[in-house]
PDB file of N, CA and C in Angstrom:
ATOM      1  N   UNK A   1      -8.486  13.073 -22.704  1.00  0.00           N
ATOM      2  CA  UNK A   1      -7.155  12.573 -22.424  1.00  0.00           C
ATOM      3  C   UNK A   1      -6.210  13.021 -23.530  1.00  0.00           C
ATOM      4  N   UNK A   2      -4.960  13.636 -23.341  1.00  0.00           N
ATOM      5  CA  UNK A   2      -4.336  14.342 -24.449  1.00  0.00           C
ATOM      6  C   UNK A   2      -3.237  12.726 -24.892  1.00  0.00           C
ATOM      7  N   UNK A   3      -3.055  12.795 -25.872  1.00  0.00           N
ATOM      8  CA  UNK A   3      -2.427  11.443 -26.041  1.00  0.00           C
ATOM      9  C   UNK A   3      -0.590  11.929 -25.870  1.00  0.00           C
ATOM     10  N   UNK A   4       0.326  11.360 -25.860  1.00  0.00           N
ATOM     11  CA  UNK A   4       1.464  11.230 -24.627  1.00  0.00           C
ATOM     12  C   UNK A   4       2.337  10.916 -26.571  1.00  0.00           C
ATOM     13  N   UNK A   5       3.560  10.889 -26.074  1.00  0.00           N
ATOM     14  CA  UNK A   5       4.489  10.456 -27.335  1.00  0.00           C
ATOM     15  C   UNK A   5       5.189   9.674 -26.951  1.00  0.00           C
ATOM     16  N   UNK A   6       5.538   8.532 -27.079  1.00  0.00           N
ATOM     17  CA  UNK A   6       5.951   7.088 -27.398  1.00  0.00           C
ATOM     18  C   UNK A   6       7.599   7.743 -26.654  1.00  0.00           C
ATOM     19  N   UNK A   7       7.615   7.147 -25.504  1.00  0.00           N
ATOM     20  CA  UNK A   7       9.236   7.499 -24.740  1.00  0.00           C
ATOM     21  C   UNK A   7      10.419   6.518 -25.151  1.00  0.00           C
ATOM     22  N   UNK A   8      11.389   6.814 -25.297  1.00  0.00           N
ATOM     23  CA  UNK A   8      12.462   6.108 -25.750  1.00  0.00           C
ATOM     24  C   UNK A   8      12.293   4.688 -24.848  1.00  0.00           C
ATOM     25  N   UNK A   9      12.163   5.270 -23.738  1.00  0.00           N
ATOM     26  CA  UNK A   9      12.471   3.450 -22.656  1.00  0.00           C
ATOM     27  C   UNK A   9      10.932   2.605 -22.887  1.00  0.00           C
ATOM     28  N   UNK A  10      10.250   3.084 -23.008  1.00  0.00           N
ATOM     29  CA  UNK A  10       8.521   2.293 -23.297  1.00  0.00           C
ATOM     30  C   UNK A  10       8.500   1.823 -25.057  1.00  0.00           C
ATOM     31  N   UNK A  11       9.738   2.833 -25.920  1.00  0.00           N
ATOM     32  CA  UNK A  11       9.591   2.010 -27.072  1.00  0.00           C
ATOM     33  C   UNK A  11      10.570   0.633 -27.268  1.00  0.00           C
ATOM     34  N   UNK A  12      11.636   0.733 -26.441  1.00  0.00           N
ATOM     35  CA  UNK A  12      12.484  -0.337 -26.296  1.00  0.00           C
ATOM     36  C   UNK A  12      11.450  -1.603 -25.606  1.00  0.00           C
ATOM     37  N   UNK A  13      10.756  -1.520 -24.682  1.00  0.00           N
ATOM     38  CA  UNK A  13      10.245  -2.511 -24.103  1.00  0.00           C
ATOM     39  C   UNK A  13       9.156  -3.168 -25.086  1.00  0.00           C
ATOM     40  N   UNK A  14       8.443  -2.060 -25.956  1.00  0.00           N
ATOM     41  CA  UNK A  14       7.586  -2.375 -26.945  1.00  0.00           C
ATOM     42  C   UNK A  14       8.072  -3.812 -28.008  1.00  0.00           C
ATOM     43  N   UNK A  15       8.794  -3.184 -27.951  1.00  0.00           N
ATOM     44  CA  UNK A  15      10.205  -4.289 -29.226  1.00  0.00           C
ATOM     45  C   UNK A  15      10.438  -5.383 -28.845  1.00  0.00           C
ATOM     46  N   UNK A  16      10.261  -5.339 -27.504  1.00  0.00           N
ATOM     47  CA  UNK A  16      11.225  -6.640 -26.897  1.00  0.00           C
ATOM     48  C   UNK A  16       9.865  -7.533 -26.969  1.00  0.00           C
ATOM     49  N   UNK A  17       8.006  -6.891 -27.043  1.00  0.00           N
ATOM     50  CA  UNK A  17       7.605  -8.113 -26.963  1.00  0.00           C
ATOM     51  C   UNK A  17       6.914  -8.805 -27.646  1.00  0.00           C
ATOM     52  N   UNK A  18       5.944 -10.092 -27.705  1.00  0.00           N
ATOM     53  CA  UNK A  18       5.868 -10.806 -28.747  1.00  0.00           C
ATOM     54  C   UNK A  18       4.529 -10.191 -29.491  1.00  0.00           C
ATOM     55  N   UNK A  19       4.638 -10.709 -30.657  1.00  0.00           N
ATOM     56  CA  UNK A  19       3.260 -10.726 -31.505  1.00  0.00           C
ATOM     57  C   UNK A  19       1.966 -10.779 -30.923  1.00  0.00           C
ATOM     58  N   UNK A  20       2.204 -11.537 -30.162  1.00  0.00           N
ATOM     59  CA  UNK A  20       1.122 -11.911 -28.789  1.00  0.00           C
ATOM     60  C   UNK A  20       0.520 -10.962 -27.888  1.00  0.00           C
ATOM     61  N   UNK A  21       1.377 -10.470 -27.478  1.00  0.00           N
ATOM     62  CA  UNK A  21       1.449  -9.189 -26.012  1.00  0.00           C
ATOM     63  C   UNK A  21       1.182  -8.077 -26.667  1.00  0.00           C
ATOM     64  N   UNK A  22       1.696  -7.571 -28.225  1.00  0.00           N
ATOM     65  CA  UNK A  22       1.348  -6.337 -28.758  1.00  0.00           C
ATOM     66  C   UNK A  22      -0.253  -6.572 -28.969  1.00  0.00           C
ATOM     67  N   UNK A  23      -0.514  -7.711 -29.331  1.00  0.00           N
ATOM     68  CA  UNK A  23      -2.332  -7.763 -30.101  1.00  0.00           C
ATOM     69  C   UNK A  23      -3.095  -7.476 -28.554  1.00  0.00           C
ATOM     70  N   UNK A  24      -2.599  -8.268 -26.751  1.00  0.00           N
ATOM     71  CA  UNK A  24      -3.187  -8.179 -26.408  1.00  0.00           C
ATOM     72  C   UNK A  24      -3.120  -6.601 -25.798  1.00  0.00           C
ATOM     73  N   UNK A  25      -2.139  -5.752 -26.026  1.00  0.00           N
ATOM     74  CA  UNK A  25      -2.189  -4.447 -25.631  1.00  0.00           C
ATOM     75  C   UNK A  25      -3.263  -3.303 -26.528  1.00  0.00           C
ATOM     76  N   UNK A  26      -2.913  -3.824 -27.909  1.00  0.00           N
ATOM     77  CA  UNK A  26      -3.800  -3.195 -29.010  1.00  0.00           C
ATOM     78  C   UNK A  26      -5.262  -3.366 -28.258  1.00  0.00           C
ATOM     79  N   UNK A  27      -5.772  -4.350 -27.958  1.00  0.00           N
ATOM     80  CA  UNK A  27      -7.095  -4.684 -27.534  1.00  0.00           C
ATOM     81  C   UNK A  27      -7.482  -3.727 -26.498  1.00  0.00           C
ATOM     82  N   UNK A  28      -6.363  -3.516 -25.314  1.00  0.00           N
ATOM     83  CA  UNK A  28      -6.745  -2.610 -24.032  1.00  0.00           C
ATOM     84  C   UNK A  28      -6.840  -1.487 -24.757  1.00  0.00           C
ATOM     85  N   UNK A  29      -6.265  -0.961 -25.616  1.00  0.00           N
ATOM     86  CA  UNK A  29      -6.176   0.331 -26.110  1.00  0.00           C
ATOM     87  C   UNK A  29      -7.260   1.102 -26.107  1.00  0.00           C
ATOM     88  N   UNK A  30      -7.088   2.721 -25.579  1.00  0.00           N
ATOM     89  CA  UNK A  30      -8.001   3.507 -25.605  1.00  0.00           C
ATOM     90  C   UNK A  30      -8.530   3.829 -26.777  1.00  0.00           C
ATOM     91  N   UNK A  31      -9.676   4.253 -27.280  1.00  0.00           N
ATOM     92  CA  UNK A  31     -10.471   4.686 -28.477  1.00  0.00           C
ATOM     93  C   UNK A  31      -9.661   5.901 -29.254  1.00  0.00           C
ATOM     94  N   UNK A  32      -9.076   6.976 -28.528  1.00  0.00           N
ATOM     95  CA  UNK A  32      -8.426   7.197 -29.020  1.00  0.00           C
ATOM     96  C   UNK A  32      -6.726   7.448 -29.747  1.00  0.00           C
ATOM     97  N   UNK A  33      -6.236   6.789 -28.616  1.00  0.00           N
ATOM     98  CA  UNK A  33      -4.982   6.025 -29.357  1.00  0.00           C
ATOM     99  C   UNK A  33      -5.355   5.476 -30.435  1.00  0.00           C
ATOM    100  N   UNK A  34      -6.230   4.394 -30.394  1.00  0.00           N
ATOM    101  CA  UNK A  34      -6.079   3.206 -31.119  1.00  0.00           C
ATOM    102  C   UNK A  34      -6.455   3.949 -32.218  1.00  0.00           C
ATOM    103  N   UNK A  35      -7.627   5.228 -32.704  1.00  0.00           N
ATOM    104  CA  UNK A  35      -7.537   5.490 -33.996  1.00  0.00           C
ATOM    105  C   UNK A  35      -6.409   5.877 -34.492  1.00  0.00           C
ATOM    106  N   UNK A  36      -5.816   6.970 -33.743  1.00  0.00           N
ATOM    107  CA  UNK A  36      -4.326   7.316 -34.183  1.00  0.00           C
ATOM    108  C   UNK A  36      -3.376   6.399 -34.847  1.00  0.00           C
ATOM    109  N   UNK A  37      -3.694   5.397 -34.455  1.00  0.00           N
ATOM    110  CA  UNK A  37      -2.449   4.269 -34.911  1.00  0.00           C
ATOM    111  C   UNK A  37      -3.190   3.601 -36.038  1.00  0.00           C
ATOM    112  N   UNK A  38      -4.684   3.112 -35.971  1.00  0.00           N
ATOM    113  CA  UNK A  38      -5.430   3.252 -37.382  1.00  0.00           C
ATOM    114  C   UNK A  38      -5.099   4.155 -38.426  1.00  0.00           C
ATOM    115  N   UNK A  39      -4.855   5.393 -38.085  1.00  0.00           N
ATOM    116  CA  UNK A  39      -5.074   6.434 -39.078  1.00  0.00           C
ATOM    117  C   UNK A  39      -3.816   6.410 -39.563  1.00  0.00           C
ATOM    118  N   UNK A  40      -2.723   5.725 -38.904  1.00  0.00           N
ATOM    119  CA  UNK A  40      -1.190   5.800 -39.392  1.00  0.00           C
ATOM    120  C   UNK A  40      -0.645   7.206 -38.910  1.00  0.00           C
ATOM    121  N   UNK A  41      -0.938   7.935 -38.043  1.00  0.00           N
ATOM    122  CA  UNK A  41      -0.643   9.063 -36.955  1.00  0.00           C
ATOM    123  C   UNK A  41       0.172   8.366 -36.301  1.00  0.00           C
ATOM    124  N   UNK A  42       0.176   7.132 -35.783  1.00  0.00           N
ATOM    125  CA  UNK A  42       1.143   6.795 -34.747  1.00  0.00           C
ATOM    126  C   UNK A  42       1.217   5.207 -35.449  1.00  0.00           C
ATOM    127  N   UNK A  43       2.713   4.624 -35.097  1.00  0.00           N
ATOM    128  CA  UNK A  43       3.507   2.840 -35.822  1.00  0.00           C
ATOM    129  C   UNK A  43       1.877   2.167 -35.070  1.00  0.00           C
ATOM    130  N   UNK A  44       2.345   1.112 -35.276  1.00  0.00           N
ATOM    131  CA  UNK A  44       1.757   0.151 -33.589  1.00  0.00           C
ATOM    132  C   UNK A  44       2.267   0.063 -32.590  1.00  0.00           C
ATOM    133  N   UNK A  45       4.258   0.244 -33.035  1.00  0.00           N
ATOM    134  CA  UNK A  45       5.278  -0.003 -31.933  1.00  0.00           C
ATOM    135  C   UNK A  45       4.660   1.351 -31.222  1.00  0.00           C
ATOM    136  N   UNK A  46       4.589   2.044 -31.631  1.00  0.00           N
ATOM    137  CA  UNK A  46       4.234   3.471 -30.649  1.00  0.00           C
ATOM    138  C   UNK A  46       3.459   3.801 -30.400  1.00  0.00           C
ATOM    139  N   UNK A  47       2.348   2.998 -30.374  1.00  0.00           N
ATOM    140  CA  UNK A  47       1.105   2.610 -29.713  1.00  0.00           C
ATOM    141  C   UNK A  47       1.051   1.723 -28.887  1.00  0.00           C
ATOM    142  N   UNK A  48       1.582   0.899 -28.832  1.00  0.00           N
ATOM    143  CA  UNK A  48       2.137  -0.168 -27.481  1.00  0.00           C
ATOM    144  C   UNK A  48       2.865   0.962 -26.716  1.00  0.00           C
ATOM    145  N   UNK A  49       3.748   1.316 -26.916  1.00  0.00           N
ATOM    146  CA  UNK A  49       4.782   1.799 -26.134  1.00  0.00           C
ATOM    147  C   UNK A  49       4.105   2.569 -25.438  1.00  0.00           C
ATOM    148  N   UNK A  50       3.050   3.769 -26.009  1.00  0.00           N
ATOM    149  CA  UNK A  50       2.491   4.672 -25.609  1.00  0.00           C
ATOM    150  C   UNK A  50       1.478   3.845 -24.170  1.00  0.00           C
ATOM    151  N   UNK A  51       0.697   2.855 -24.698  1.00  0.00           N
ATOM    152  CA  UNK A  51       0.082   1.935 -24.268  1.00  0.00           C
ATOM    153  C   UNK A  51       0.282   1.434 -23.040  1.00  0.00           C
ATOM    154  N   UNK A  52       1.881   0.728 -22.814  1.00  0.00           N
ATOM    155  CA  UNK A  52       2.330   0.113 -22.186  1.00  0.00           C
ATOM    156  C   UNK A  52       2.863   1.146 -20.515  1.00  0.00           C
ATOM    157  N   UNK A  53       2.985   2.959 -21.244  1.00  0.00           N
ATOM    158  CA  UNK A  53       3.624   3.681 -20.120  1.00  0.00           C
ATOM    159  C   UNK A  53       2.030   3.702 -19.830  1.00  0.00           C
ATOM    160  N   UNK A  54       1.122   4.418 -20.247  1.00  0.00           N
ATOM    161  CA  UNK A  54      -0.332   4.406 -19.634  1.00  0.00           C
ATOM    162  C   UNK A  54      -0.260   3.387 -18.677  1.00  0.00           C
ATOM    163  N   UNK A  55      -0.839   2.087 -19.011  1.00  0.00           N
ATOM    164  CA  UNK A  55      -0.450   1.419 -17.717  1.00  0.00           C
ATOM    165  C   UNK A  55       0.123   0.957 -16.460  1.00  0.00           C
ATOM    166  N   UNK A  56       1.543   1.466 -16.835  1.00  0.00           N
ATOM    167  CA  UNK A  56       2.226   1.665 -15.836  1.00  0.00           C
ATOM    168  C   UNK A  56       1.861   2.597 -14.620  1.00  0.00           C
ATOM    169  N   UNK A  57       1.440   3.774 -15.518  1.00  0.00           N
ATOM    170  CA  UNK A  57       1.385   4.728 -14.622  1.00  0.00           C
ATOM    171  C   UNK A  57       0.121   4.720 -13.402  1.00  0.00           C
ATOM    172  N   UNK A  58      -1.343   3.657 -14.323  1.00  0.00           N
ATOM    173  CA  UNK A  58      -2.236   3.793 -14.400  1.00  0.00           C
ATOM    174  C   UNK A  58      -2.128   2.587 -12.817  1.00  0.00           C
ATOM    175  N   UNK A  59      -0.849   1.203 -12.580  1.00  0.00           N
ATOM    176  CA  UNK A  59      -0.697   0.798 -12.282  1.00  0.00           C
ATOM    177  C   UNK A  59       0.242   1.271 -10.620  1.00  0.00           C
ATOM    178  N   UNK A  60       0.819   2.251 -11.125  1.00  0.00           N
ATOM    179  CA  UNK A  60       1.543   3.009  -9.621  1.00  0.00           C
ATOM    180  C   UNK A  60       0.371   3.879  -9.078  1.00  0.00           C
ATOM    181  N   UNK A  61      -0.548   4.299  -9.666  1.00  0.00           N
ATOM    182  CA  UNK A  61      -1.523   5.647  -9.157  1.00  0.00           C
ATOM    183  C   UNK A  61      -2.377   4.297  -8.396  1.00  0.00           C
ATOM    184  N   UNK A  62      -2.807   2.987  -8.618  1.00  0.00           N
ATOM    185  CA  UNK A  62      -3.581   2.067  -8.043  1.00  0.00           C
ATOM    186  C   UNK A  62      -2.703   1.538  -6.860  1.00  0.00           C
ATOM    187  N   UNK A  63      -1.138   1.480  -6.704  1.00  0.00           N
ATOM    188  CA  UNK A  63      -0.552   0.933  -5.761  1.00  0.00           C
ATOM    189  C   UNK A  63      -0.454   1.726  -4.630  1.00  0.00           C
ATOM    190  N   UNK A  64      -0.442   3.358  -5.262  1.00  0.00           N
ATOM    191  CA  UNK A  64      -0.220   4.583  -3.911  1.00  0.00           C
ATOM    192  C   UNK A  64      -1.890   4.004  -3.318  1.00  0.00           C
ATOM    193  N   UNK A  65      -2.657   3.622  -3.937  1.00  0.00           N
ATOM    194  CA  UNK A  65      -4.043   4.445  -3.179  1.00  0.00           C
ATOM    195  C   UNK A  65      -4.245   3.005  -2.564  1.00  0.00           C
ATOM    196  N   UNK A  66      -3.924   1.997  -2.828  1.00  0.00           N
ATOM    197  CA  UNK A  66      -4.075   0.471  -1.997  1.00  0.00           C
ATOM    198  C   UNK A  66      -3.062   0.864  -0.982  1.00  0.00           C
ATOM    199  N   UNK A  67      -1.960   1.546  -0.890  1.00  0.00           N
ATOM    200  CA  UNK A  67      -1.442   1.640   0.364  1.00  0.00           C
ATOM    201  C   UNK A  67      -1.834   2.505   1.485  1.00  0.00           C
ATOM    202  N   UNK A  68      -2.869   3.650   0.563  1.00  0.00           N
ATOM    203  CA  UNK A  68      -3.232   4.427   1.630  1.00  0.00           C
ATOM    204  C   UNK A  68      -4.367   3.957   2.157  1.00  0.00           C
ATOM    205  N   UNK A  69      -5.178   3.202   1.671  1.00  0.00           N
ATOM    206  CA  UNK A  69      -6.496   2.190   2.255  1.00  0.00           C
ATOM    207  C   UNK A  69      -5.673   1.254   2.979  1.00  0.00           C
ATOM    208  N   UNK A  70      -4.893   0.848   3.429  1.00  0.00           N
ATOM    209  CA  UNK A  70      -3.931  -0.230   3.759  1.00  0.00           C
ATOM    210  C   UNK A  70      -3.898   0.513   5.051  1.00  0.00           C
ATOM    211  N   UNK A  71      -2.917   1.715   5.348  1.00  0.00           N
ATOM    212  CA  UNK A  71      -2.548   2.576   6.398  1.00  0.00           C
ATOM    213  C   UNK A  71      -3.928   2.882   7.301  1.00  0.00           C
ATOM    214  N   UNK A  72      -5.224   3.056   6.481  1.00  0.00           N
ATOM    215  CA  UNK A  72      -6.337   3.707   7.107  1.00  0.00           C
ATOM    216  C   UNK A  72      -7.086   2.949   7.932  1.00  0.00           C
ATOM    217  N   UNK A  73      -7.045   1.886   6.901  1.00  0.00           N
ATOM    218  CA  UNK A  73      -7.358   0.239   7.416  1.00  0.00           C
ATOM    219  C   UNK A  73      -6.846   0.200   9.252  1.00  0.00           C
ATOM    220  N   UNK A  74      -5.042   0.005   9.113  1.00  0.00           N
ATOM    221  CA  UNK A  74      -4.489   0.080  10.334  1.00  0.00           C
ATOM    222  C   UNK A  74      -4.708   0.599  11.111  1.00  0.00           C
ATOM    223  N   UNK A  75      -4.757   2.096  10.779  1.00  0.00           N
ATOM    224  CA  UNK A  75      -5.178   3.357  12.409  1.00  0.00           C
ATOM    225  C   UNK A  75      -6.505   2.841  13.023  1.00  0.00           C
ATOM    226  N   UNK A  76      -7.513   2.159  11.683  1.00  0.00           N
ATOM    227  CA  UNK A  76      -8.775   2.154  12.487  1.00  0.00           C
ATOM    228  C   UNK A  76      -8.966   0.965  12.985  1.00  0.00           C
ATOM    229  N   UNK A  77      -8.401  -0.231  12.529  1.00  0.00           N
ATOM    230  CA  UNK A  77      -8.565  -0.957  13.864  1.00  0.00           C
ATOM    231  C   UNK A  77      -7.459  -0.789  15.014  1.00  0.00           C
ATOM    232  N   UNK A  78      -6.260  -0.205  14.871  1.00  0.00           N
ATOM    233  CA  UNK A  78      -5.456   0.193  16.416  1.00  0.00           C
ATOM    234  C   UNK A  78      -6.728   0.730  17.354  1.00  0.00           C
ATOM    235  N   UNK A  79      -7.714   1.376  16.964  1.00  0.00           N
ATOM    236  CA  UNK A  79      -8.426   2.593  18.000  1.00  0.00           C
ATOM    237  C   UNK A  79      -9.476   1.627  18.477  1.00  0.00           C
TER     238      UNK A  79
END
């Protein structure tokens, strides 16, 4: 996985959240993000941020494919 650079709109959202939400994002964090941001290669804010678009994305690629099991679902019981 090539690691991604911390986007202006994913570091704003980073900021906005609590002490709380960053530790529980740190935790999801991939092995290698998370050294990066160990190693001081990357803040924490930009390890969340980085963090936070992963999921997102990781979160729309799961919504396309529940809709297309959704659609397939339909045709096959119409028949």
């Amino acid at each position: 996985m090539k690691i991604k650079t911390a986007s202006e709109e994913y570091l704003e959202k980073a900021e906005k959240l609590t002490e709380d939400e960053i530790d529980k994002l740190h935790f999801r964090m991939r092995g290698k993000l998370s050294k990066r941001a160990e190693d001081k290669k990357l803040t924490m804010l930009e390890a969340a941020a980085i963090q936070l678009e992963i999921e997102d994305e990781e979160l729309q690629e799961w919504r396309e494919k529940r809709a297309q099991i959704r659609e397939k679902a339909k045709k096959n019981n119409k028949e």
